[in-house]
C-alpha atoms as a PDB file:
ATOM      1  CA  UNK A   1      -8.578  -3.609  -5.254  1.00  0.00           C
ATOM      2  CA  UNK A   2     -10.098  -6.952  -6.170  1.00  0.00           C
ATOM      3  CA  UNK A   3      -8.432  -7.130  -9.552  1.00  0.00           C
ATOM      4  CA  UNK A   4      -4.664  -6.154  -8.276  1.00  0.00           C
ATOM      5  CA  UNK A   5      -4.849  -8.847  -5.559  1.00  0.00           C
ATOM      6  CA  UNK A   6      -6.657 -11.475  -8.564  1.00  0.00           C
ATOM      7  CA  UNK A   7      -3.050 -10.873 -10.374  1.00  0.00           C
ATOM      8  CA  UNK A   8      -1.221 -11.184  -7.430  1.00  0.00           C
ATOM      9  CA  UNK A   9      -2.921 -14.858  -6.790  1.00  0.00           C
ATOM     10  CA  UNK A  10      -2.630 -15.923 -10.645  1.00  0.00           C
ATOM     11  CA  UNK A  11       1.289 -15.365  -9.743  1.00  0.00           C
ATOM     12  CA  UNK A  12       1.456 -17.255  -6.610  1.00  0.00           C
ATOM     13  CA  UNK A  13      -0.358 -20.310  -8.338  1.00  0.00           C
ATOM     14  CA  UNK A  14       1.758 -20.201 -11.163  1.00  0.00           C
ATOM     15  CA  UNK A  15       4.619 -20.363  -9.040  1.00  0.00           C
ATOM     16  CA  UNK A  16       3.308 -23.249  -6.992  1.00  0.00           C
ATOM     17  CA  UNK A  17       2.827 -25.360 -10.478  1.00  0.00           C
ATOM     18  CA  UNK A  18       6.298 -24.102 -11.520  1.00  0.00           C
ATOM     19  CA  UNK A  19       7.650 -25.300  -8.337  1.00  0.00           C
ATOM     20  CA  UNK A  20      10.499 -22.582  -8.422  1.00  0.00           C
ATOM     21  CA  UNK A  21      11.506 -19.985  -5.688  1.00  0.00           C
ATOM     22  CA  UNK A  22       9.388 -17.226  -5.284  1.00  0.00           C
ATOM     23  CA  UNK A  23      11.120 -13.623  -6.781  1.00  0.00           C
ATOM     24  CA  UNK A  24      10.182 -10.308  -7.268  1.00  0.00           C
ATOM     25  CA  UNK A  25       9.113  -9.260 -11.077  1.00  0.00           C
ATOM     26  CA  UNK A  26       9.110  -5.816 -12.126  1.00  0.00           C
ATOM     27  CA  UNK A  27       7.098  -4.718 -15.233  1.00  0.00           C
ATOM     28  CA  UNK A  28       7.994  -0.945 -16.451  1.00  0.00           C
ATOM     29  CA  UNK A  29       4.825   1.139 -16.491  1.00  0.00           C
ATOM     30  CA  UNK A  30       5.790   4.691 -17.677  1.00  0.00           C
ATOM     31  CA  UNK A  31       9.404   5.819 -17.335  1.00  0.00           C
ATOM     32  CA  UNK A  32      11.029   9.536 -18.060  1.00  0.00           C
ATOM     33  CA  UNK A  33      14.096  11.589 -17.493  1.00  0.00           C
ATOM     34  CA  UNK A  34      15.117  10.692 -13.995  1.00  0.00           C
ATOM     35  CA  UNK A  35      12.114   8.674 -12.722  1.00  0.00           C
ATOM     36  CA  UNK A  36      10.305   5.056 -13.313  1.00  0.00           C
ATOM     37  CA  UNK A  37       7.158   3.891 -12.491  1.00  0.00           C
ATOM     38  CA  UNK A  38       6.633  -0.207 -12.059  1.00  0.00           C
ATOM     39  CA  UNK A  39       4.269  -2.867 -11.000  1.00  0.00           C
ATOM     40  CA  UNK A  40       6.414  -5.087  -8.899  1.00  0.00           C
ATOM     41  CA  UNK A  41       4.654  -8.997  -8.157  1.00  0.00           C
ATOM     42  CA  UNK A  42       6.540 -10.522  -5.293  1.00  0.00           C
ATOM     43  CA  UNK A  43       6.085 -14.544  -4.612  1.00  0.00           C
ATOM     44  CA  UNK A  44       7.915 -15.190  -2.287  1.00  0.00           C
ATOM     45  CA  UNK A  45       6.923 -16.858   1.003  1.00  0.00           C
ATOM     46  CA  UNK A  46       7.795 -17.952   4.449  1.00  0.00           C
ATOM     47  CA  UNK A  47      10.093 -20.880   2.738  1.00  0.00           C
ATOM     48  CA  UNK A  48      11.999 -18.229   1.028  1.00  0.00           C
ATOM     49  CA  UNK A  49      15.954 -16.666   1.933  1.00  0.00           C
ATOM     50  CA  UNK A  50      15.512 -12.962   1.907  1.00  0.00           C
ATOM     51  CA  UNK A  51      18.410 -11.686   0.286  1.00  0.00           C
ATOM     52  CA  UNK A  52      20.206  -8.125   0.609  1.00  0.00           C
ATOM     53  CA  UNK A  53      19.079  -5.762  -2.105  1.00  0.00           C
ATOM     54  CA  UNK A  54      19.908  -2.423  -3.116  1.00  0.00           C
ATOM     55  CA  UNK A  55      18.215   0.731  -3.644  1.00  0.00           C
ATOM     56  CA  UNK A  56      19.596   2.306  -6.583  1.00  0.00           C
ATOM     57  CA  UNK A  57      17.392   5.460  -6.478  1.00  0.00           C
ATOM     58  CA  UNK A  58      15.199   6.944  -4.202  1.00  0.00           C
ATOM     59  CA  UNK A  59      12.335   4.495  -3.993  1.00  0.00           C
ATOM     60  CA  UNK A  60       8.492   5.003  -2.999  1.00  0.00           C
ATOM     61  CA  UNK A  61       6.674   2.114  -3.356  1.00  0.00           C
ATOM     62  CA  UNK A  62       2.788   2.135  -2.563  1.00  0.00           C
ATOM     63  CA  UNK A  63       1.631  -1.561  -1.360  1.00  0.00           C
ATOM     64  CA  UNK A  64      -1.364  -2.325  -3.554  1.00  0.00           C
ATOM     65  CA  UNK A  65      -1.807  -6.035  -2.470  1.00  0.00           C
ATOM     66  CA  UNK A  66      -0.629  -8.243   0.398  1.00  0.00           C
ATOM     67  CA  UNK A  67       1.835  -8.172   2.959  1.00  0.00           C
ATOM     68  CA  UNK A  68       5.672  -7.992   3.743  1.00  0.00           C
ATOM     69  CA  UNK A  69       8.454  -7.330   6.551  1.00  0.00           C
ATOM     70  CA  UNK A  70      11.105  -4.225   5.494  1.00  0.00           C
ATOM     71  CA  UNK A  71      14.381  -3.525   7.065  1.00  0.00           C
ATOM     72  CA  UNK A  72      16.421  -0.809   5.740  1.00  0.00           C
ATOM     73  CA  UNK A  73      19.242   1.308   7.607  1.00  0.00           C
ATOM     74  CA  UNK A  74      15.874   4.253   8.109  1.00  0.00           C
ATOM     75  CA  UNK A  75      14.056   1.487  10.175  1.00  0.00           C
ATOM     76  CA  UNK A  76      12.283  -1.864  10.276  1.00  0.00           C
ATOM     77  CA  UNK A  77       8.421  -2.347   9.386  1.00  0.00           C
ATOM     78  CA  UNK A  78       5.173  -4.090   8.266  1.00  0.00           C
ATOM     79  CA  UNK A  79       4.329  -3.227   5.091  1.00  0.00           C
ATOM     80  CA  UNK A  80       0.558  -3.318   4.473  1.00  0.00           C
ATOM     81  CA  UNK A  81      -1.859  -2.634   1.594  1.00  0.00           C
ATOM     82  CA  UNK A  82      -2.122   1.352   1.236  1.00  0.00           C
ATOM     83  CA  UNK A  83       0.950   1.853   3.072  1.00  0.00           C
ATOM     84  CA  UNK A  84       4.193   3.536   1.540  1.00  0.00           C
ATOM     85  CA  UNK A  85       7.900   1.891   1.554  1.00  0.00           C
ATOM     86  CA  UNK A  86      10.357   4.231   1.465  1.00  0.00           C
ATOM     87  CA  UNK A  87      14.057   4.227   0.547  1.00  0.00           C
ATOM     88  CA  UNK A  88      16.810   6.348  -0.281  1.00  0.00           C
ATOM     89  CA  UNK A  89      19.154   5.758  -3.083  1.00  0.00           C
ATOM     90  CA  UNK A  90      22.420   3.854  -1.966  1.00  0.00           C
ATOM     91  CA  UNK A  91      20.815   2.041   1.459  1.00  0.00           C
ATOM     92  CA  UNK A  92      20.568  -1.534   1.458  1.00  0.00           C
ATOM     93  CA  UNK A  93      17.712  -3.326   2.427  1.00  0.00           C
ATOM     94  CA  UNK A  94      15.874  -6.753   2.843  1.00  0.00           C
ATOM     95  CA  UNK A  95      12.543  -7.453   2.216  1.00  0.00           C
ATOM     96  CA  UNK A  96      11.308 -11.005   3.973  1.00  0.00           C
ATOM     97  CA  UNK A  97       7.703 -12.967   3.841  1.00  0.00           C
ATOM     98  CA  UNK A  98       8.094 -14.871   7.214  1.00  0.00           C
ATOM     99  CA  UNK A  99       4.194 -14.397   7.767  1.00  0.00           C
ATOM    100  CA  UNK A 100       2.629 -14.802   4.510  1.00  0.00           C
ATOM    101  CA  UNK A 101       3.652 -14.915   0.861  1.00  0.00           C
ATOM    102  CA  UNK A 102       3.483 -12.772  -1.724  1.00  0.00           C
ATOM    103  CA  UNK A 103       2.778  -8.872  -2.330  1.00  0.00           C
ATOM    104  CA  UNK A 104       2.111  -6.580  -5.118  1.00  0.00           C
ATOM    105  CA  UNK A 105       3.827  -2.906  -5.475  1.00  0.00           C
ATOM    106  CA  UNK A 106       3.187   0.518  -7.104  1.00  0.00           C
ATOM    107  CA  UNK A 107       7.163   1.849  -7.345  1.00  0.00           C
ATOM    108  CA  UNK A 108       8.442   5.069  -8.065  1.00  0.00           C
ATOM    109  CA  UNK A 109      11.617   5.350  -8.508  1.00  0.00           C
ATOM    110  CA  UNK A 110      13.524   8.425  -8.328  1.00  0.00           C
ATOM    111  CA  UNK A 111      17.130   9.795  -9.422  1.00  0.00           C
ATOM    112  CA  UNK A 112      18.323  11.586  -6.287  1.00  0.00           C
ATOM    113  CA  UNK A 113      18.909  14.692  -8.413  1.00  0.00           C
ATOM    114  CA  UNK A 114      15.436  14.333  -9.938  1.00  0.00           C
ATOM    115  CA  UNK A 115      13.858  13.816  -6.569  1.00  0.00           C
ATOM    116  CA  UNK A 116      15.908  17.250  -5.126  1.00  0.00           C
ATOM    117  CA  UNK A 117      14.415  19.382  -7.901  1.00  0.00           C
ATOM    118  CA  UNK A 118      11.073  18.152  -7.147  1.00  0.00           C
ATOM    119  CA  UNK A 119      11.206  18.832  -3.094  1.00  0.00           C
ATOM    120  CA  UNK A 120      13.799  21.578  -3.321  1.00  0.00           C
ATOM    121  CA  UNK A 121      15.915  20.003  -0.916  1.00  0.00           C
ATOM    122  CA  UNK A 122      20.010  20.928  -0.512  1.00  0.00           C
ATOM    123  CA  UNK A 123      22.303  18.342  -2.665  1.00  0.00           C
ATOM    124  CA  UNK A 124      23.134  14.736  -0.580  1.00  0.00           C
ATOM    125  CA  UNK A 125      20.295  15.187   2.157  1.00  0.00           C
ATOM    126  CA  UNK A 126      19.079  11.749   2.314  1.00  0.00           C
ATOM    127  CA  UNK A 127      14.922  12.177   1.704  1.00  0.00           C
ATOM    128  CA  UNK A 128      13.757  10.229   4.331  1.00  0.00           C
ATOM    129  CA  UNK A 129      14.788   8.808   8.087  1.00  0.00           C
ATOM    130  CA  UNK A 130      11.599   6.394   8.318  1.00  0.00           C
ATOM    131  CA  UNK A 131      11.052   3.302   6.239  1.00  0.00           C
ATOM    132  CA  UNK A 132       7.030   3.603   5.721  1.00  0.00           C
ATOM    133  CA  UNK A 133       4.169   5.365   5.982  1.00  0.00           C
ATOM    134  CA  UNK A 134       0.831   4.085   6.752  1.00  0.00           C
ATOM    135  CA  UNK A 135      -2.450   4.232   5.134  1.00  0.00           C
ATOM    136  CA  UNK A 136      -3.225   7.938   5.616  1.00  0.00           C
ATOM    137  CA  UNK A 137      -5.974  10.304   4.648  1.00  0.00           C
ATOM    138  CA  UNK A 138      -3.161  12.633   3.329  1.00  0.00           C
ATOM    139  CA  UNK A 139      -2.255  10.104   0.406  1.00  0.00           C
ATOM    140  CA  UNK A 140      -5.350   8.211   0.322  1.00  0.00           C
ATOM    141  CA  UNK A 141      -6.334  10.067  -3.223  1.00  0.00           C
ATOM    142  CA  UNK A 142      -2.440   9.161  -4.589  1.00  0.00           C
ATOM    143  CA  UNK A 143      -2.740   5.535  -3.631  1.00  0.00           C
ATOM    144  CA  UNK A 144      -6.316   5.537  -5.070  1.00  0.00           C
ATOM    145  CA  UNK A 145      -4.954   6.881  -8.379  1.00  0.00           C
ATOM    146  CA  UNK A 146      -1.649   4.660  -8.492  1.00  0.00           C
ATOM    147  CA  UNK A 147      -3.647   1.477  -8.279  1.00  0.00           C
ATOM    148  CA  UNK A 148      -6.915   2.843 -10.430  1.00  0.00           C
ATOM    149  CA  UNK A 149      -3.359   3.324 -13.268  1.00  0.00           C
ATOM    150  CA  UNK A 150      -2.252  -0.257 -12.784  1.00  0.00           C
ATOM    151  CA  UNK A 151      -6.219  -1.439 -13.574  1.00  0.00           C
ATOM    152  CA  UNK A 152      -6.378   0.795 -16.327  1.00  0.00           C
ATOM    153  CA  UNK A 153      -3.282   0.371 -17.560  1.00  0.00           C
ATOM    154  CA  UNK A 154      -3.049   4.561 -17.876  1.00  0.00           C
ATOM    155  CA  UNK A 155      -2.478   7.090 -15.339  1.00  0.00           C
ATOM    156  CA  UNK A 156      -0.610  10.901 -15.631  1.00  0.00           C
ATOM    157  CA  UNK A 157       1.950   9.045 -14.155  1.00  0.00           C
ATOM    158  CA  UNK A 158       4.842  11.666 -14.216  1.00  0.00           C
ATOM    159  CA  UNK A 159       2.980  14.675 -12.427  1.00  0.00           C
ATOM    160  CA  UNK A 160       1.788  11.419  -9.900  1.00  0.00           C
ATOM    161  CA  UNK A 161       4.920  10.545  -9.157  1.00  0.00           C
ATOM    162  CA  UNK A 162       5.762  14.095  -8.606  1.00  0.00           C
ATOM    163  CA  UNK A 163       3.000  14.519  -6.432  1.00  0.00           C
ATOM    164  CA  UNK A 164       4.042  11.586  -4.277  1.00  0.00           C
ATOM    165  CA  UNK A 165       7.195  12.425  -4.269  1.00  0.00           C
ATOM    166  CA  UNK A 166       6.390  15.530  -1.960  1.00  0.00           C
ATOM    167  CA  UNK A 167       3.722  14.156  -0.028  1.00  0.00           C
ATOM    168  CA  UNK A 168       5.764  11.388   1.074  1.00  0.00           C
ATOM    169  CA  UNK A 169       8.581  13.615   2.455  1.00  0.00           C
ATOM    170  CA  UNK A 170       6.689  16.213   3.837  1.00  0.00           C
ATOM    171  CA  UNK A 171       4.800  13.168   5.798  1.00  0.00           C
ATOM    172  CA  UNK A 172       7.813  11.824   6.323  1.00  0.00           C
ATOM    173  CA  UNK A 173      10.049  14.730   7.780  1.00  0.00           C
ATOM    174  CA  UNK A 174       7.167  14.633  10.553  1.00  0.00           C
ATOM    175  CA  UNK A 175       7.108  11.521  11.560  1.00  0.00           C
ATOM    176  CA  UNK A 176       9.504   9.996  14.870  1.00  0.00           C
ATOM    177  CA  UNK A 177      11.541   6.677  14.016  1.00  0.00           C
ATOM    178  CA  UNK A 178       8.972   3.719  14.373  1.00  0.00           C
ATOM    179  CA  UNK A 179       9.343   1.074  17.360  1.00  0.00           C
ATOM    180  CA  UNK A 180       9.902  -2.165  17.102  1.00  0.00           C
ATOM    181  CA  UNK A 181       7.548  -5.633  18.040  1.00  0.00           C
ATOM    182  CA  UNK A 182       8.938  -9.059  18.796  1.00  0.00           C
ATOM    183  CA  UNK A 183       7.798 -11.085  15.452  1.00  0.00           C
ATOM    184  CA  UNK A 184       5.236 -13.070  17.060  1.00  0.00           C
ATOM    185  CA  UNK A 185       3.187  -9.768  16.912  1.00  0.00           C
ATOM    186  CA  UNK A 186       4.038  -9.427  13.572  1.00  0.00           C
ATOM    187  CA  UNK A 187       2.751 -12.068  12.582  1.00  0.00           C
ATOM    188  CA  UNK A 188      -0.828 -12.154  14.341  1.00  0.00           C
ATOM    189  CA  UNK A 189      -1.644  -9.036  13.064  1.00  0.00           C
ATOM    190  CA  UNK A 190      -0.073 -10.364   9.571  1.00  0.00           C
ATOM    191  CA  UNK A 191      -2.665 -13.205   9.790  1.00  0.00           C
ATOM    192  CA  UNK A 192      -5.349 -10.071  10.960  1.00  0.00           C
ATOM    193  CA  UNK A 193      -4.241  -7.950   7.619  1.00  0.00           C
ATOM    194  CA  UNK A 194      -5.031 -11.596   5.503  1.00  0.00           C
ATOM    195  CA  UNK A 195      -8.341 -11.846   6.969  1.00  0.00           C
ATOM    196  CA  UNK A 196      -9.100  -8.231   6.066  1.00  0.00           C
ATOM    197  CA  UNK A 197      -8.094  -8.530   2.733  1.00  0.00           C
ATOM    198  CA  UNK A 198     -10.290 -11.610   1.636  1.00  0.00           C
ATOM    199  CA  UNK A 199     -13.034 -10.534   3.819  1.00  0.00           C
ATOM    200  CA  UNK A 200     -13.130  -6.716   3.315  1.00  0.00           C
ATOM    201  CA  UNK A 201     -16.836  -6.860   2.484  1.00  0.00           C
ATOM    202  CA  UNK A 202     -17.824  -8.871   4.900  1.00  0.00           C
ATOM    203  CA  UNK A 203     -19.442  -7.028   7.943  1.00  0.00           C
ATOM    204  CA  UNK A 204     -18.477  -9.512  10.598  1.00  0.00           C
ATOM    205  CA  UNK A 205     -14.931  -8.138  10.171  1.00  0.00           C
ATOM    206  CA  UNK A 206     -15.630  -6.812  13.843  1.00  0.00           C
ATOM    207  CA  UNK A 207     -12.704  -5.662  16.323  1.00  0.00           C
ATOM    208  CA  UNK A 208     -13.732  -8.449  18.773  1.00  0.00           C
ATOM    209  CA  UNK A 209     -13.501 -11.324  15.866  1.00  0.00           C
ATOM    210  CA  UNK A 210      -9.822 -10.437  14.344  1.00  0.00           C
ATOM    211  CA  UNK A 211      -8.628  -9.890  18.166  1.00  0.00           C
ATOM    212  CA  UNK A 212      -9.679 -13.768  19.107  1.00  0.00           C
ATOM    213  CA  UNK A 213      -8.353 -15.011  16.002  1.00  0.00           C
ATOM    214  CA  UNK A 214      -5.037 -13.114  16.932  1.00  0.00           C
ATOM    215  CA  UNK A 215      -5.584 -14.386  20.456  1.00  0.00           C
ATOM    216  CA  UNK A 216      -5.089 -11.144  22.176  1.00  0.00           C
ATOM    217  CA  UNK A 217      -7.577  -9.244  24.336  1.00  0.00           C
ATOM    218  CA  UNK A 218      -9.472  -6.942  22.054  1.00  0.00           C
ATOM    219  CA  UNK A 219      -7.454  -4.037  23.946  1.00  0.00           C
ATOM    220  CA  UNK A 220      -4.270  -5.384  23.391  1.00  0.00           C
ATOM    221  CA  UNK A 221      -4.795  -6.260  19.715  1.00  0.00           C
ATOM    222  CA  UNK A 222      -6.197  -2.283  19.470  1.00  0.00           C
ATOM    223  CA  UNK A 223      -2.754  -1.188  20.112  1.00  0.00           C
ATOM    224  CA  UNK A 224      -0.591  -3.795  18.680  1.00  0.00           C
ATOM    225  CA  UNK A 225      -2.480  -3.218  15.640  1.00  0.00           C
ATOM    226  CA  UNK A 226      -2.036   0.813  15.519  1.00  0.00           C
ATOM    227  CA  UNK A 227       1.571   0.110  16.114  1.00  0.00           C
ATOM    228  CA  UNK A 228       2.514  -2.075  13.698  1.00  0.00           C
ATOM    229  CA  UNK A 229      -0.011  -0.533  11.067  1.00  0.00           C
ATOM    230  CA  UNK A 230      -0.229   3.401  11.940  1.00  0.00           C
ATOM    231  CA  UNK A 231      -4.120   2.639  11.655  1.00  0.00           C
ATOM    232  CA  UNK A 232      -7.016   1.132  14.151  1.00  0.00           C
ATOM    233  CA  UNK A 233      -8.492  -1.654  12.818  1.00  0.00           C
ATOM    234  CA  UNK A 234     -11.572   0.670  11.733  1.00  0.00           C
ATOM    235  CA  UNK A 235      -9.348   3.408  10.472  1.00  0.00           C
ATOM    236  CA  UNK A 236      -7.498   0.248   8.136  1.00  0.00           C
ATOM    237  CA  UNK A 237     -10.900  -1.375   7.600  1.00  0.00           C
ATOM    238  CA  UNK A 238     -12.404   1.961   6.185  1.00  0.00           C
ATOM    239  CA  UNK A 239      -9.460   3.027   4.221  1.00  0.00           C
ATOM    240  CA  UNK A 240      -8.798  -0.373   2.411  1.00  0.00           C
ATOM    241  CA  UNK A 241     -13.134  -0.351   1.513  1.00  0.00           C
ATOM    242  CA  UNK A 242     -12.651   3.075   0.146  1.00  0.00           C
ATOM    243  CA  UNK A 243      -9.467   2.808  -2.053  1.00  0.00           C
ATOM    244  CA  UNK A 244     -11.522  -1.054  -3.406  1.00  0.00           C
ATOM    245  CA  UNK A 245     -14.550   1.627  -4.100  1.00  0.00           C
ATOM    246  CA  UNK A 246     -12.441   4.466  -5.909  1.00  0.00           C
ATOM    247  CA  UNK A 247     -10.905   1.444  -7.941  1.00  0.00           C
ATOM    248  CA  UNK A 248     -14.139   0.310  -9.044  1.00  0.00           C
ATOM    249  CA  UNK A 249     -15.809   3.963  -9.288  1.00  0.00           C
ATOM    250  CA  UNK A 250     -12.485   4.793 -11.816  1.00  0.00           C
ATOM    251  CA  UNK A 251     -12.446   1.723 -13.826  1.00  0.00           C
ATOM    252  CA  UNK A 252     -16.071   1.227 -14.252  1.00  0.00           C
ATOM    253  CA  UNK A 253     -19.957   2.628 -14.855  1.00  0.00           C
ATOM    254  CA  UNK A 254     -21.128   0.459 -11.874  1.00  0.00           C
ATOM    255  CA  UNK A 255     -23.851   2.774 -10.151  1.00  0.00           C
ATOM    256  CA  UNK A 256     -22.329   4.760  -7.262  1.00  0.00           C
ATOM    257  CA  UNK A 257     -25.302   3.017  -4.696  1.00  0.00           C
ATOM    258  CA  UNK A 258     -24.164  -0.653  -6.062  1.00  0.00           C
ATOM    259  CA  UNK A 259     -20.412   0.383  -5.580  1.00  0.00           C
ATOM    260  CA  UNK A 260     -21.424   1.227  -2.110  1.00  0.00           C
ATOM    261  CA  UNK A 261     -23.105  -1.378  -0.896  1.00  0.00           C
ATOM    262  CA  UNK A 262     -20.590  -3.831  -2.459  1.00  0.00           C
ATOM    263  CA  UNK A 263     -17.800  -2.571  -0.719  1.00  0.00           C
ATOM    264  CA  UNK A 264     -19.280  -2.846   3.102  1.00  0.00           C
ATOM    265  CA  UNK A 265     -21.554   0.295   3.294  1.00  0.00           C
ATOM    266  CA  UNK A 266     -24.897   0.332   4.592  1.00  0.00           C
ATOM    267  CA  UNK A 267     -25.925   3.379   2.810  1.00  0.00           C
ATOM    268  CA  UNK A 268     -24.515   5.545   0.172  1.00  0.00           C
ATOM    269  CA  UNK A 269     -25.282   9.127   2.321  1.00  0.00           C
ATOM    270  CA  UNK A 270     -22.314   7.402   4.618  1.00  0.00           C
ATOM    271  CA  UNK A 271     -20.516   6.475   1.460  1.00  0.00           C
ATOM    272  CA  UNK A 272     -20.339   9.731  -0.077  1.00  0.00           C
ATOM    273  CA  UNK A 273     -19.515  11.574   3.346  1.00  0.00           C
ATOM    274  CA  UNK A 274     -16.505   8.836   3.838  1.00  0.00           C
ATOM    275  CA  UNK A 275     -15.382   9.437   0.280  1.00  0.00           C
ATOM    276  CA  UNK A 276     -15.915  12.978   0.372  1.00  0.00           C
ATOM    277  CA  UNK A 277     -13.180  12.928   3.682  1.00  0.00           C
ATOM    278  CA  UNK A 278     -11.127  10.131   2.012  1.00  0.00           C
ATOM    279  CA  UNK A 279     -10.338  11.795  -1.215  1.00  0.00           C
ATOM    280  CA  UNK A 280     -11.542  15.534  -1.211  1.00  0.00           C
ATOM    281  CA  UNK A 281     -14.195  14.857  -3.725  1.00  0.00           C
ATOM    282  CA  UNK A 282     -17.258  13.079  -4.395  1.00  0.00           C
ATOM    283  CA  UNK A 283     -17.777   9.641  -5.994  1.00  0.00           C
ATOM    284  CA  UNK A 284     -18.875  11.386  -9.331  1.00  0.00           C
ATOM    285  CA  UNK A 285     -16.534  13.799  -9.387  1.00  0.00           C
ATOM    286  CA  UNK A 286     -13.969  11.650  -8.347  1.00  0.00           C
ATOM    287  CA  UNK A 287     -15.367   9.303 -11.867  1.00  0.00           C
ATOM    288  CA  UNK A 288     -15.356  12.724 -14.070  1.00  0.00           C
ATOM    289  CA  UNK A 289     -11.824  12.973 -12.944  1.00  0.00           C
ATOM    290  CA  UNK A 290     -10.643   9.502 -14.090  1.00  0.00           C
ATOM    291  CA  UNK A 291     -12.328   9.629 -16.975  1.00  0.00           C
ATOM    292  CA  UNK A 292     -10.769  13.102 -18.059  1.00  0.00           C
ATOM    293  CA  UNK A 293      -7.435  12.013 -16.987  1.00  0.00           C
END
C-alpha cells in the first residue's frame, strides 16, 4: 500500500506549495456500458468547507489510503483504509476531513439499471441502507486486487467491479444501521488509524501504545475502536499488513520470506497461514494469479 499512500502525499504537498483549497480529483481508470472505475485523490483537510455532493450512480468506493468522515441519508461513518463507502444513485452526501487531510479512493460507479442486472434485484430498490463496510475477510481479496490495479495500472476491471458489486450488497443487506460517536472519538481513533498507517511495520504498534496516545483505557479504546472501524485494532492491524503484502507480492518478484518480514511478520509459516485465511490462496498462487490476469 506504500506506493498508493506515496501518491496520495505527492498531492497533499503539491497542494500546500499551490496554496489552493484542497478538492477531490478523479482520474478514469477503465469505463464500459453502465459502469466506471476511478482513482479519486482527495486533499482536503480540517481547514476545508465540506460541501453537499451528489451521487449520480450507485457508488462503491474502496478506501485505499487515508482517512475521512461520510454522511449520507443510509448513515454516518469513518471511512478507513480497506473499508467500503457506499451510496445509492440520487442520495446526497458530504464527505468532511475534520481529523486529518486527505484520502485516496478505488470507485465504482454503477448505473442503477446496470447494478440491478448484476444483483438481480426488483427495479427502484435502493442497493444499500448502510453507508460502509469495514475491512472484512469477505472482500479482503477484492480490495487487494482494486489497489494491486491502481499500482499496475491494469486490472480485469469490469468482472471486478461486478464482483464487488455483489459482495458489497450481499454484506450489506446483513448488516444493522451503524451507531453513532460524539466526534471527539472520531477523532482519537482518526489520529490511531494515522499512526497505523505510517507505522504499519513497526512492531511496537501494540494495543496498549495507540490506547495512551488516544488517552483512553486500553478497554475503552478496544471498543471505541471496533465501533467506529468494524475491526479490533489486531483484526485492522493484520488486515492493512496483508493487503501492503498482496500489493507488493502482485506488483513485484520480491521473495515471498522478504515480503513477509517487511510487512510485520515474524515468520513466513504465519505469513502464509494469514494469507492463506485473508485471500483463499497462497502467496504464490496469489502472484501466478496477478501475473495471468
Amino acid at each position: 500500500m506504500a506506493k498508493i499512500a506515496i501518491e496520495l502525499e505527492r498531492a497533499l504537498t503539491e497542494r500546500a506549495v499551490a496554496g489552493h483549497s484542497g478538492r477531490a480529483i478523479p482520474s478514469i481508470v477503465a469505463r464500459g456500458p453502465g459502469w466506471t472505475v476511478a482513482d479519486v485523490i482527495c486533499t482536503s483537510g480540517p481547514g476545508d468547507r465540506v460541501f453537499e455532493e451528489l451521487h449520480a450512480k450507485v457508488s462503491i468506493a474502496i478506501v485505499a489510503a487515508g482517512s475521512f468522515r461520510y454522511r449520507s441519508p443510509i448513515g454516518r461513518a469513518l471511512m478507513t483504509p480497506g473499508a467500503m463507502m457506499l451510496g445509492n444513485a440520487g442520495h446526497c452526501y458530504e464527505c468532511g476531513h475534520e481529523h486529518a487531510a486527505g484520502d485516496r479512493c478505488v470507485s465504482f460507479w454503477y448505473s442503477p439499471e446496470y447494478f440491478e442486472r448484476i444483483i438481480g434485484a426488483a427495479p427502484g430498490r435502493l442497493p444499500f441502507d448502510v453507508a460502509r463496510l469495514p475491512p472484512l475477510r469477505e472482500t479482503a481479496h477484492l480490495v487487494a486486487d482494486a489497489c494491486a490495479g491502481l499500482v499496475r495500472g491494469q486490472a480485469p476491471w469490469e468482472e471486478l467491479g461486478v464482483r464487488l458489486a455483489a459482495a458489497a450488497f450481499e454484506l450489506a443487506s446483513g448488516r444493522s444501521r451503524e451507531l453513532t460517536l460524539p466526534p471527539n472519538a472520531e477523532a482519537r481513533i482518526t489520529d490511531a488509524l494515522r499512526t497505523i498507517e505510517r507505522e504499519l511495520d513497526d512492531a511496537d504498534l501494540t494495543l496498549e501504545r495507540l490506547a495512551g496516545e488516544a488517552r483512553l483505557s486500553p478497554y475503552h479504546f478496544l471498543r471505541t475502536f471496533e465501533r467506529i472501524t468494524g475491526a479490533t485494532p489486531h483484526q485492522f492491524i493484520l488486515r492493512a499488513r496483508l493487503r501492503r503484502a498482496a500489493l507488493r507480492i502482485a506488483a513485484g518478484d520480491d521473495r515471498i520470506l522478504d515480503v513477509a518480514l517487511d510487512c510485520g511478520f515474524g515468520d513466513v509459516s504465519n505469513f502464509n497461514r494469514a494469507f492463506r485465511k485473508e485471500f483463499g490462496t497462497s502467496p504464490t498462487g496469489y502472484r501466478s494469479d496477478a501475473k495471468a490476469g
